[in-house]
PDB file of N, CA and C in Angstrom:
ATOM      1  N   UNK A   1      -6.051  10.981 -29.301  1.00  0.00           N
ATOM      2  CA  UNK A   1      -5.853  11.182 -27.869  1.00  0.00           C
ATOM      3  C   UNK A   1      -5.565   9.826 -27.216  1.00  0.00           C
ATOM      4  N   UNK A   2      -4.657   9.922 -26.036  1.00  0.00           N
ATOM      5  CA  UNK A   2      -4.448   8.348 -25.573  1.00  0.00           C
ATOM      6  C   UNK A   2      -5.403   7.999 -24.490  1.00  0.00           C
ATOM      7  N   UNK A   3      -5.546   7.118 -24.587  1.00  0.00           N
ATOM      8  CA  UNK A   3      -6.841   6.489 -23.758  1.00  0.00           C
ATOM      9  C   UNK A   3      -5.775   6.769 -22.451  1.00  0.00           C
ATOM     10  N   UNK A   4      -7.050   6.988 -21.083  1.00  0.00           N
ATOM     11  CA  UNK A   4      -6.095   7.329 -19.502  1.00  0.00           C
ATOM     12  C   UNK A   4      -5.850   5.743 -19.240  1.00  0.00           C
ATOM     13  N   UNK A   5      -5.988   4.726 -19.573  1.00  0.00           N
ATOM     14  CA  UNK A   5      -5.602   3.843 -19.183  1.00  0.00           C
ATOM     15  C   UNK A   5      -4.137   3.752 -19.630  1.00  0.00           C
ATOM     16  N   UNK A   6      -3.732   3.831 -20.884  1.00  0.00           N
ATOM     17  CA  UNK A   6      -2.637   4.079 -21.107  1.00  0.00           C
ATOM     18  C   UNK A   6      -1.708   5.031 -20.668  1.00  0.00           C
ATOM     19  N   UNK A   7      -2.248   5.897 -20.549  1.00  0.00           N
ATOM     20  CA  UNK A   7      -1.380   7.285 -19.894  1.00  0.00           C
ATOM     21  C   UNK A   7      -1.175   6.680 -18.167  1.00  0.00           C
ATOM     22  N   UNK A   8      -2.169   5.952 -17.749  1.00  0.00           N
ATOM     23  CA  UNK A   8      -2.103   5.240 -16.222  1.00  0.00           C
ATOM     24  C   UNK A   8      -0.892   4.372 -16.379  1.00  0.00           C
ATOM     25  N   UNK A   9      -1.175   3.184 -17.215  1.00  0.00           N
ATOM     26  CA  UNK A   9      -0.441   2.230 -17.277  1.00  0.00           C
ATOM     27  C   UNK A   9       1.448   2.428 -17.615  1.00  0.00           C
ATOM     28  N   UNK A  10       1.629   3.099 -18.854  1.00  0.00           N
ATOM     29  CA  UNK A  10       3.000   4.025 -18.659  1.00  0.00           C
ATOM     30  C   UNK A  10       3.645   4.227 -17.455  1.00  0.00           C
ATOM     31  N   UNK A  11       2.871   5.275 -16.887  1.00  0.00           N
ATOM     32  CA  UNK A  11       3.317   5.815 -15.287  1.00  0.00           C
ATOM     33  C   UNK A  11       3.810   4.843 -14.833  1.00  0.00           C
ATOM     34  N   UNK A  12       3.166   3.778 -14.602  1.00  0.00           N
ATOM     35  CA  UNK A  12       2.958   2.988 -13.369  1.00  0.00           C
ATOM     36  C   UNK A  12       3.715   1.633 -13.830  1.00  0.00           C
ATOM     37  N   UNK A  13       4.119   1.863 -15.316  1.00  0.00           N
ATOM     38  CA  UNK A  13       4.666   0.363 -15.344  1.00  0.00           C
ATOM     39  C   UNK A  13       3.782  -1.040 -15.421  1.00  0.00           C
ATOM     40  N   UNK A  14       2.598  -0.805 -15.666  1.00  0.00           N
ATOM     41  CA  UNK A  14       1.509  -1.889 -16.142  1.00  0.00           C
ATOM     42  C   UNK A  14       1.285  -2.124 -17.229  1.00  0.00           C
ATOM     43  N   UNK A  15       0.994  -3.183 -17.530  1.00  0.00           N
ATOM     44  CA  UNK A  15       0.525  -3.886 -18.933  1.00  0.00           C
ATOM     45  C   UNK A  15      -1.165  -3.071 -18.891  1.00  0.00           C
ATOM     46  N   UNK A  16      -1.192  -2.216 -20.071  1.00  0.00           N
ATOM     47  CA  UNK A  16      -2.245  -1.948 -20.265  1.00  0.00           C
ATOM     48  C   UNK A  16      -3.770  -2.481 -20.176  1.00  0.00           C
ATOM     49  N   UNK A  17      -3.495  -3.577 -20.074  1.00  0.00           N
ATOM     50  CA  UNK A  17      -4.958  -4.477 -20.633  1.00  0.00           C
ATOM     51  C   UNK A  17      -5.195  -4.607 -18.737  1.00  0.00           C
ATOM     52  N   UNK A  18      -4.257  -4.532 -18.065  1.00  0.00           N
ATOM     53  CA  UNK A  18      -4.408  -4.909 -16.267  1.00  0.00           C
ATOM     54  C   UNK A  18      -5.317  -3.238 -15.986  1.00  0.00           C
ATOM     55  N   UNK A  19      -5.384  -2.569 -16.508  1.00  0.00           N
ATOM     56  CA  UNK A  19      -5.904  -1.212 -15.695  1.00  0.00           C
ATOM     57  C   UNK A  19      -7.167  -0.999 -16.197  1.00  0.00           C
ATOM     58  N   UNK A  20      -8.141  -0.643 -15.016  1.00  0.00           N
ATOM     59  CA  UNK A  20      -9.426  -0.788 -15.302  1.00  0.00           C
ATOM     60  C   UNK A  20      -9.583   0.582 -14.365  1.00  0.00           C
ATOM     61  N   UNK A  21     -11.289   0.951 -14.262  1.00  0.00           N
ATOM     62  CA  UNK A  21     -11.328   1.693 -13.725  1.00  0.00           C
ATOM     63  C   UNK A  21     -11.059   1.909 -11.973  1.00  0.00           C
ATOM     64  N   UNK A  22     -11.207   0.472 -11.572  1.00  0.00           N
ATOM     65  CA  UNK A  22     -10.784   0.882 -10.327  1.00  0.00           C
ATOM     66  C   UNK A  22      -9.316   0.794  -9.769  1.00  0.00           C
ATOM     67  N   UNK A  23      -8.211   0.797 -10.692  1.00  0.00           N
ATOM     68  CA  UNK A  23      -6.961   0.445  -9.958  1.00  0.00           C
ATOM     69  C   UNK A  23      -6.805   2.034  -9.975  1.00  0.00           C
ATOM     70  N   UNK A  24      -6.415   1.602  -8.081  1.00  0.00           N
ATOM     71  CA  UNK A  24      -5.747   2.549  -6.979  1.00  0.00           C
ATOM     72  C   UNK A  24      -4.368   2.216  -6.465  1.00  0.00           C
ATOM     73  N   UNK A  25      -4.106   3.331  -5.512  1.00  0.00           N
ATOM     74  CA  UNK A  25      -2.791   2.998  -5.054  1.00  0.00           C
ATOM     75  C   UNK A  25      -3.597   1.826  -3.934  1.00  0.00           C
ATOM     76  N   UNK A  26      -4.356   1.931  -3.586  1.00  0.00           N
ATOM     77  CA  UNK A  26      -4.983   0.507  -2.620  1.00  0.00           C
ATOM     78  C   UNK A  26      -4.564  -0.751  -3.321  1.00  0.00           C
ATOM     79  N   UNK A  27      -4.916  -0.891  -4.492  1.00  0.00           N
ATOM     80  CA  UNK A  27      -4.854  -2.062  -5.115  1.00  0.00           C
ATOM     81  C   UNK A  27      -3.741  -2.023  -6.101  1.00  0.00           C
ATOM     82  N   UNK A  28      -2.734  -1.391  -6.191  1.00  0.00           N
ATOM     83  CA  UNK A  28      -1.244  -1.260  -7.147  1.00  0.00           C
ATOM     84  C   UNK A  28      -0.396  -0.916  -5.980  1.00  0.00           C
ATOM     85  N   UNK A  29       0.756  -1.735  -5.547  1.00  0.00           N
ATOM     86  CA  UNK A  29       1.763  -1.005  -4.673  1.00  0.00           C
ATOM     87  C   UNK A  29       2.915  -0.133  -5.342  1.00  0.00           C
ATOM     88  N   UNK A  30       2.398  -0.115  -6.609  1.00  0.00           N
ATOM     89  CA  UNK A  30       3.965   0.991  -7.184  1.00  0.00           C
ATOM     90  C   UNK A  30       2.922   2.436  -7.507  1.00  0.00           C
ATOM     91  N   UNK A  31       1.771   2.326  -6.962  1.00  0.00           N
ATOM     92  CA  UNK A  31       1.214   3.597  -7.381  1.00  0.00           C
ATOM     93  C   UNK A  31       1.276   4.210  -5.607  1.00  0.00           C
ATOM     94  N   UNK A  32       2.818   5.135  -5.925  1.00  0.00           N
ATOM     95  CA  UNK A  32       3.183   5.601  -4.576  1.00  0.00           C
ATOM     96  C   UNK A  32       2.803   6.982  -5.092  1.00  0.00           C
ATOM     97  N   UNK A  33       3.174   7.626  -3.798  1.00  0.00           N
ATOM     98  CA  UNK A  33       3.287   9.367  -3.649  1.00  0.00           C
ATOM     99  C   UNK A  33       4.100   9.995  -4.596  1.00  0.00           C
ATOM    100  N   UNK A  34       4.900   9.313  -4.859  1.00  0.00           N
ATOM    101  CA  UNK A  34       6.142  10.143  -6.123  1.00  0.00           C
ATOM    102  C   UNK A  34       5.297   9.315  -7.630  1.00  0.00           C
ATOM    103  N   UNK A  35       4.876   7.924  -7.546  1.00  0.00           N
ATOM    104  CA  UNK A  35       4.312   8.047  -8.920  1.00  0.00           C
ATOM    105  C   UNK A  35       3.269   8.801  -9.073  1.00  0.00           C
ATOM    106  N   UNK A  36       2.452   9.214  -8.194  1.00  0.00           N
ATOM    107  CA  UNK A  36       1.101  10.370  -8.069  1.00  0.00           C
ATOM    108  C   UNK A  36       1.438  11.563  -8.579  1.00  0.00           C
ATOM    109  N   UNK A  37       2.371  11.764  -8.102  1.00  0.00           N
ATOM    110  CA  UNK A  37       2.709  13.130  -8.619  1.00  0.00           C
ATOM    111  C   UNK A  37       3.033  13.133 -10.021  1.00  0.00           C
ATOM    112  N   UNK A  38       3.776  12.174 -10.794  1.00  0.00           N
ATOM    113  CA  UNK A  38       4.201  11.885 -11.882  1.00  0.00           C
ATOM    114  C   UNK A  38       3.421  11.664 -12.924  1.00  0.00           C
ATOM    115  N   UNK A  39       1.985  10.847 -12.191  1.00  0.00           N
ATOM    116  CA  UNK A  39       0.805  10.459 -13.238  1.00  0.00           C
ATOM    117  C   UNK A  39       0.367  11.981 -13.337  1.00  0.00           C
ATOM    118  N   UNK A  40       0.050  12.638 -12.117  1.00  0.00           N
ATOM    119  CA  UNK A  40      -0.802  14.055 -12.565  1.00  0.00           C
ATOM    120  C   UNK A  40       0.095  14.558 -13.991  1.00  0.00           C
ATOM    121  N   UNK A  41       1.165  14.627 -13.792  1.00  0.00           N
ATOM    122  CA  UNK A  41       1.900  15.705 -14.869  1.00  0.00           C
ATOM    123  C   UNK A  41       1.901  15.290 -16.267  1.00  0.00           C
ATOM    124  N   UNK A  42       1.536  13.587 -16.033  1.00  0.00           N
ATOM    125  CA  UNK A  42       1.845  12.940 -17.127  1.00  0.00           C
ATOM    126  C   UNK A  42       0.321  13.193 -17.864  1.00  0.00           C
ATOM    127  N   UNK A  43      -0.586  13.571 -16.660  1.00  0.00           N
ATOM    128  CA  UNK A  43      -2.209  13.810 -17.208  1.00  0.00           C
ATOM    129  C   UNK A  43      -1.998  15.245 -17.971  1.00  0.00           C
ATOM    130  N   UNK A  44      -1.723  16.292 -17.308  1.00  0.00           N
ATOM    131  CA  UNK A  44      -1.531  17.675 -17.335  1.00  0.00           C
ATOM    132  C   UNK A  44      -0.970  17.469 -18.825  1.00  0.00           C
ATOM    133  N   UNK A  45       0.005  16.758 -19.280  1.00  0.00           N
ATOM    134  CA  UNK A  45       0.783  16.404 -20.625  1.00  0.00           C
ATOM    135  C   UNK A  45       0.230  16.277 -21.877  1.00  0.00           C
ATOM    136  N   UNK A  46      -0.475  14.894 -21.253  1.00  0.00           N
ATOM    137  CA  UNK A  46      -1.175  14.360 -22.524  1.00  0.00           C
ATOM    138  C   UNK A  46      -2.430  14.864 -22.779  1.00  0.00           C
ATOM    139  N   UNK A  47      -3.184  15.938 -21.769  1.00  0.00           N
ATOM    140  CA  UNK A  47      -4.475  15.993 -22.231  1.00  0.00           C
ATOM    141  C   UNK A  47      -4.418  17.797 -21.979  1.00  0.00           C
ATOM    142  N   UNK A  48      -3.305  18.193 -21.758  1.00  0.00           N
ATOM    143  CA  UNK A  48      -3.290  20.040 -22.047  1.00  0.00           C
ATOM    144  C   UNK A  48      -4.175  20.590 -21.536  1.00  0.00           C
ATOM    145  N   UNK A  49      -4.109  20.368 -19.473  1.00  0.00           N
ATOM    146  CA  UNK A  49      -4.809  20.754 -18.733  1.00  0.00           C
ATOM    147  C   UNK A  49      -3.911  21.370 -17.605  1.00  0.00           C
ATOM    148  N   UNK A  50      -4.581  21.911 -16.667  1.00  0.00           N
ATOM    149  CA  UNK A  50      -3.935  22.514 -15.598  1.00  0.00           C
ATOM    150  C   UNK A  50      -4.560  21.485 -14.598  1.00  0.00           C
ATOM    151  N   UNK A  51      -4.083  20.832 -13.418  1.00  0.00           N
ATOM    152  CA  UNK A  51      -4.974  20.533 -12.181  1.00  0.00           C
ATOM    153  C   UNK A  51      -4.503  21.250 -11.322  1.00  0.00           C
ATOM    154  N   UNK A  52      -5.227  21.721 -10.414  1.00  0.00           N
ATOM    155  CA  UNK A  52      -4.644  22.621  -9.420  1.00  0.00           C
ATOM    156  C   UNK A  52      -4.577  21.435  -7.886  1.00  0.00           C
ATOM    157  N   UNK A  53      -4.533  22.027  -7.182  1.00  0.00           N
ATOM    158  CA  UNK A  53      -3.607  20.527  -6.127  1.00  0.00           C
ATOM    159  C   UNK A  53      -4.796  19.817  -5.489  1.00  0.00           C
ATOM    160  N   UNK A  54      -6.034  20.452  -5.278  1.00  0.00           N
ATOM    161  CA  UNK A  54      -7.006  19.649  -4.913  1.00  0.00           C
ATOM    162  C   UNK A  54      -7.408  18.638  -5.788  1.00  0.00           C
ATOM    163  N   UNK A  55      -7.395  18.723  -6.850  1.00  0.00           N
ATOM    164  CA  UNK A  55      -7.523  18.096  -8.230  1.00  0.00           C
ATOM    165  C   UNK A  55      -7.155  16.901  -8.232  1.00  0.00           C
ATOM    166  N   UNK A  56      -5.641  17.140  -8.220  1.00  0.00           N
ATOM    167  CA  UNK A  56      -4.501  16.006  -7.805  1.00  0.00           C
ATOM    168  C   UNK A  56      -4.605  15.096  -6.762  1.00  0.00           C
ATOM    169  N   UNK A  57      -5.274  15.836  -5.639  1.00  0.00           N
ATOM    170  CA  UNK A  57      -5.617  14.745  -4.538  1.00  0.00           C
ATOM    171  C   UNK A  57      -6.883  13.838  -4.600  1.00  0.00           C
ATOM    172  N   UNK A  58      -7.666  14.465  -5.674  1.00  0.00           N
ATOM    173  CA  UNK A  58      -8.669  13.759  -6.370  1.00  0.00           C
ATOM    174  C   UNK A  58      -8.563  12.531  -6.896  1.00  0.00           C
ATOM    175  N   UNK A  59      -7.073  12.599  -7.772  1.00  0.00           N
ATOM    176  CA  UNK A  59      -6.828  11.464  -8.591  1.00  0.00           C
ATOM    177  C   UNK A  59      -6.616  10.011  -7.822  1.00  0.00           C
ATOM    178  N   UNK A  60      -7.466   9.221  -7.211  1.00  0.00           N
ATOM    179  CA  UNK A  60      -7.046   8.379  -6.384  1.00  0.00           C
ATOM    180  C   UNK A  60      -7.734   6.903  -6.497  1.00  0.00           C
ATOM    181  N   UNK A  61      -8.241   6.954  -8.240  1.00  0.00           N
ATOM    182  CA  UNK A  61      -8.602   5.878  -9.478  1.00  0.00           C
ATOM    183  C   UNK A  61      -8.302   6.320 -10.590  1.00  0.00           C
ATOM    184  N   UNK A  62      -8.272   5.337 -11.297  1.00  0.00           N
ATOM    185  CA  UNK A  62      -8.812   5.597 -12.653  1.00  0.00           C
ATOM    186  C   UNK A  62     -10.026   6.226 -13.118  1.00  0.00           C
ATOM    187  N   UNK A  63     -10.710   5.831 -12.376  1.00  0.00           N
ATOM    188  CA  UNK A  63     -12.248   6.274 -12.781  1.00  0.00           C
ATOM    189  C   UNK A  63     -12.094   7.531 -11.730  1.00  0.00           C
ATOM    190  N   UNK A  64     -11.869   8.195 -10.673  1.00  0.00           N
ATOM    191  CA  UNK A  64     -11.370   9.351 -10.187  1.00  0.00           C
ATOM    192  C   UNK A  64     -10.689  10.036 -11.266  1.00  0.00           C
ATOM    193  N   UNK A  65      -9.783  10.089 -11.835  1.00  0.00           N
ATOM    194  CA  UNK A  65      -9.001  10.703 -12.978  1.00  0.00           C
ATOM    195  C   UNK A  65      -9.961  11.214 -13.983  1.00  0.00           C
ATOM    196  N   UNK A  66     -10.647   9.882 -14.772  1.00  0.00           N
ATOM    197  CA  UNK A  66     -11.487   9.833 -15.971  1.00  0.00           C
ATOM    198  C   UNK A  66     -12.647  11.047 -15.150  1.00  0.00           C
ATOM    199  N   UNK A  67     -13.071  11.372 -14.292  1.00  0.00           N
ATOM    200  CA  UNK A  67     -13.871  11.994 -13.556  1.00  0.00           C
ATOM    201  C   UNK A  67     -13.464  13.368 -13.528  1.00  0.00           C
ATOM    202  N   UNK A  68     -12.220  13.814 -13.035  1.00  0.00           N
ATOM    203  CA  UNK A  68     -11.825  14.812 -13.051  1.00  0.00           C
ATOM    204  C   UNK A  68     -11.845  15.392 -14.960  1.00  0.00           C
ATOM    205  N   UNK A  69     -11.114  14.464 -15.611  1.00  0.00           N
ATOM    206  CA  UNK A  69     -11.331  15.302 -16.960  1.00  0.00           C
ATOM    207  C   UNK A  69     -12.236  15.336 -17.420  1.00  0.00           C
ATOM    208  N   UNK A  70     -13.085  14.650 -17.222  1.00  0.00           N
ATOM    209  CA  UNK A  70     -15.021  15.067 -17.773  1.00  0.00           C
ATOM    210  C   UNK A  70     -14.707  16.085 -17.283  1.00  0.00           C
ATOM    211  N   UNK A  71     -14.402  16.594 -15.892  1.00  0.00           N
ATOM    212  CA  UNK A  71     -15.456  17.999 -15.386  1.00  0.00           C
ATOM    213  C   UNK A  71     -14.515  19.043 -16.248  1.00  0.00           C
ATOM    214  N   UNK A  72     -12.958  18.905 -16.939  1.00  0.00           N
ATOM    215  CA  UNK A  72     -12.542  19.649 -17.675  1.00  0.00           C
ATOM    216  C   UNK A  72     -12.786  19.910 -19.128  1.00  0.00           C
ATOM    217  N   UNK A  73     -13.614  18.970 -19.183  1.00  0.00           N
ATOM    218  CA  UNK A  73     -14.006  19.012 -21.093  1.00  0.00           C
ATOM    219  C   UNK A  73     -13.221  17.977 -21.641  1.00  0.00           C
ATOM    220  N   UNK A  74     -12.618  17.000 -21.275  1.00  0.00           N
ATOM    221  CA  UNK A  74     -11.927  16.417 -21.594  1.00  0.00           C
ATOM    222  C   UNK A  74     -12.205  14.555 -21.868  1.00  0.00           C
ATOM    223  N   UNK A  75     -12.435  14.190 -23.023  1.00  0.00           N
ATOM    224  CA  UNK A  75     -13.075  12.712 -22.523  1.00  0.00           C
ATOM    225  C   UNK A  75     -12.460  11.932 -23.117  1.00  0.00           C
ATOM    226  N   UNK A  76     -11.807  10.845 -22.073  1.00  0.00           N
ATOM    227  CA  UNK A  76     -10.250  10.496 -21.898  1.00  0.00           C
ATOM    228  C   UNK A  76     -11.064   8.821 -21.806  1.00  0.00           C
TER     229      UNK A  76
END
């Protein structure tokens, strides 16, 4: 399974080793509204989940993300 830092970092165009749990779109300016949408699907992808849209508005860390797939069974 790929670690969500990687599945983050992809999206977003970061050097893996830069993403920790707290990078946000606060603290990344290429983590816009269209890459948000892009990371969810890219989550939905790699880890063979559904988020439904509240979910998605959830995702607003890393450690937000890693949070959401605990509560799916998922440990990313």
């Amino acid at each position: 399974m790929i670690p969500v830092f990687d599945v983050v970092a992809g999206v977003l165009g970061l050097p893996a080793e830069t993403v920790t749990e707290d990078v946000s779109p606060a603290t990344e300016g290429v983590w816009t509204s269209l890459k948000h949408l892009e990371l969810a699907v890219a989550i939905e992808e790699h880890y063979h989940v559904s988020l439904s849209a509240k979910e998605i508005r959830r995702l607003t860390s890393v450690g937000r993300i890693r949070e959401v797939l605990r509560e799916k069974g998922v440990v990313a």
